[in-house]
Protein backbone atom coordinates (compact mmCIF):
# COMPACT_ATOMS: atom_id res chain seq x y z
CA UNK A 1 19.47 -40.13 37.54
CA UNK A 2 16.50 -38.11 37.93
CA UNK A 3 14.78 -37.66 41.12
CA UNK A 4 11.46 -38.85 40.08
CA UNK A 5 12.78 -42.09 38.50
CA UNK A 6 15.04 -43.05 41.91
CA UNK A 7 11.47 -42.32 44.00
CA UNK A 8 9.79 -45.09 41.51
CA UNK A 9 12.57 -47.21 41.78
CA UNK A 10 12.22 -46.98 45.42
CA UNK A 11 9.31 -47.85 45.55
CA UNK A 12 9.08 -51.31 43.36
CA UNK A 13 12.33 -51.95 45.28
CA UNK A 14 10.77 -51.69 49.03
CA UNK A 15 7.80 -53.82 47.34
CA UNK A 16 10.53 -56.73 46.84
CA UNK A 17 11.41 -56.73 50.36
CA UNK A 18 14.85 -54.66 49.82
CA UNK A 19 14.85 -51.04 52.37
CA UNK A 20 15.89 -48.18 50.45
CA UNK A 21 16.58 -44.38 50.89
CA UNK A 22 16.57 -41.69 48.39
CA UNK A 23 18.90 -38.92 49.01
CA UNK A 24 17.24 -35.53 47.52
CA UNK A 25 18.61 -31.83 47.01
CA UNK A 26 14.14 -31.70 44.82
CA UNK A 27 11.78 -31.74 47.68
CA UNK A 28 9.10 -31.12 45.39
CA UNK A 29 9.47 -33.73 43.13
CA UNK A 30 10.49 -36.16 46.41
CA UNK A 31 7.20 -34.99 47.98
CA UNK A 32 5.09 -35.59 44.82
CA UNK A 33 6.62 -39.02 43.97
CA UNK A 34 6.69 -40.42 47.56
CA UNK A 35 9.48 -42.37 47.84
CA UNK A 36 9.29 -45.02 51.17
CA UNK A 37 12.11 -42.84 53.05
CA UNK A 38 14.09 -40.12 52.39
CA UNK A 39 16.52 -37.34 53.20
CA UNK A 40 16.60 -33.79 51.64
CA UNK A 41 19.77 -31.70 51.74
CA UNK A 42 18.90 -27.64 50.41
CA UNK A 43 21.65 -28.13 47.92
CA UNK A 44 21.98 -27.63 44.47
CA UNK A 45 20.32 -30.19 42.08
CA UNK A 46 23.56 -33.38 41.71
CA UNK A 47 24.57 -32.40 44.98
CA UNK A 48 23.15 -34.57 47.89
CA UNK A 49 26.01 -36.15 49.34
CA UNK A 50 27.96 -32.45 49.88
CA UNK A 51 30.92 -30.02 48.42
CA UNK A 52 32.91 -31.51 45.76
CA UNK A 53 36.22 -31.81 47.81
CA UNK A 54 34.95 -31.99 51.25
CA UNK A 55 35.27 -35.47 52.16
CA UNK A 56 34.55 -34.47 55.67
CA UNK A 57 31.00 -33.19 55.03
CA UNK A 58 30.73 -35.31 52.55
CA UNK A 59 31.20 -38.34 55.31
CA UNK A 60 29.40 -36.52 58.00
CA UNK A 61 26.20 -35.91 55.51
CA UNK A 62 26.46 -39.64 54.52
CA UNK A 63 26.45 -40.64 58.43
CA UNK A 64 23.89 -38.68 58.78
CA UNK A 65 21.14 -39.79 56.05
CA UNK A 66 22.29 -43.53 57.15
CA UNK A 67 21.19 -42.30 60.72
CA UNK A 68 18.03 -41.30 59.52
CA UNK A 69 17.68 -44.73 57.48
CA UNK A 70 17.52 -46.52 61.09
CA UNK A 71 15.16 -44.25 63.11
CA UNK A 72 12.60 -43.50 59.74
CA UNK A 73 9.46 -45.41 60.91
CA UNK A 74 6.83 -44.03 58.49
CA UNK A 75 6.50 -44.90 55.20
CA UNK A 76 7.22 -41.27 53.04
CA UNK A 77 8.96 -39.63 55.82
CA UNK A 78 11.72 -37.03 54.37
CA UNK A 79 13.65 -35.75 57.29
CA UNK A 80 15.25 -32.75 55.95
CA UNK A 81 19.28 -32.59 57.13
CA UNK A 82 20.32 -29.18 58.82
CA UNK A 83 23.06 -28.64 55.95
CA UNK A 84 23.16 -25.19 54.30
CA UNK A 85 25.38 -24.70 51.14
CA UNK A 86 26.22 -21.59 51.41
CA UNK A 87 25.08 -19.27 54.33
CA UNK A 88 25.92 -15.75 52.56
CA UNK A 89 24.86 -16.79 49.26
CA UNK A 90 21.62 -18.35 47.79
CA UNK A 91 21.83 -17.50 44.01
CA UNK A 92 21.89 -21.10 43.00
CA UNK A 93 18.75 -22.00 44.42
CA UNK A 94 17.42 -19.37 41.10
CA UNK A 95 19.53 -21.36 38.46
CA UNK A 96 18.19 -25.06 39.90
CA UNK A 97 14.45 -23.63 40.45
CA UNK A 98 13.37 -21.34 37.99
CA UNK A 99 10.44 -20.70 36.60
CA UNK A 100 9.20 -22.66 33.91
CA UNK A 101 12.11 -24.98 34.63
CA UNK A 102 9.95 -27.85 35.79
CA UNK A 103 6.82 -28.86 33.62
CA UNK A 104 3.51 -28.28 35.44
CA UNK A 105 2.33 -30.81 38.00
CA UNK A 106 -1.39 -31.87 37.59
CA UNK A 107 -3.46 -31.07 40.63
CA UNK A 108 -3.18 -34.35 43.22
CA UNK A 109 -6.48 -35.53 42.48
CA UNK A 110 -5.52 -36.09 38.89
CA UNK A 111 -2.16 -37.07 39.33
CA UNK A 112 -4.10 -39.93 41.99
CA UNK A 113 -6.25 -40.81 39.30
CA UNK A 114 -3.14 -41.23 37.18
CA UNK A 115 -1.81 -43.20 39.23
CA UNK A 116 -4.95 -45.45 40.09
CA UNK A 117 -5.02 -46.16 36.42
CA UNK A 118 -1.69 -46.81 35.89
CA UNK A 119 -1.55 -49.41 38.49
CA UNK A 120 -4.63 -50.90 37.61
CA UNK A 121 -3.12 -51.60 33.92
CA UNK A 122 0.07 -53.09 35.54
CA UNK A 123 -2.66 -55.50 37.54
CA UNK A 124 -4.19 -57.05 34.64
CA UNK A 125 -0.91 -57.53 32.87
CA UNK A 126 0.37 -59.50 36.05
């Protein structure tokens, strides 16, 4: 699921009354959506929980996003985890962020007024 869609979610769910924490490898997107808590990892794009067949990092990165679950206390904090993918080697970072790969953001105050909108609409059909 896409980054920007888990954010949303996120964010109706936390309205409900249900915590939540989005697990990111987009800090862009993360940033611009706002999610109520999360935790970046610098890894490629479907990779936020580790190495396919580490089960030891895998655990350890799991521990630690749960970690920062407890201790966030700001709504929209993104602690970033100290992982690196690979130390000698950052070629993927040019196949997941490219450019032209993403469409163009609006500038914030548009993308506020957007948003302003958009949630006034979902008022008056309450």
């Amino acid at each position: 699921m896409c980054h920007q869609s888990v954010g949303l979610i996120a964010r109706v769910v936390e309205a409900a009354g249900i915590p939540t924490l989005c697990m990111t490898s987009a800090l862009d997107i993360t940033r611009a959506v706002n999610p109520p808590r999360a935790v970046f990892l610098n890894f490629p794009l479907g990779h936020q929980t580790g190495k396919p067949n580490q089960p030891d990092l895998q655990r350890q990165i799991l521990r630690d996003a749960l970690r920062a679950f407890e201790t966030i206390e700001r709504p929209g904090t993104i602690v970033e985890l100290p992982y690196v993918w690979d130390e000698n080697d950052r070629t993927w970072e040019a196949t997941d962020y490219t450019d032209g790969f993403l469409p163009e953001r609006p500038a914030k105050v548009d993308a506020d007024k957007a948003e302003a909108d958009r949630r006034a609409r979902f008022s008056e059909s309450s």
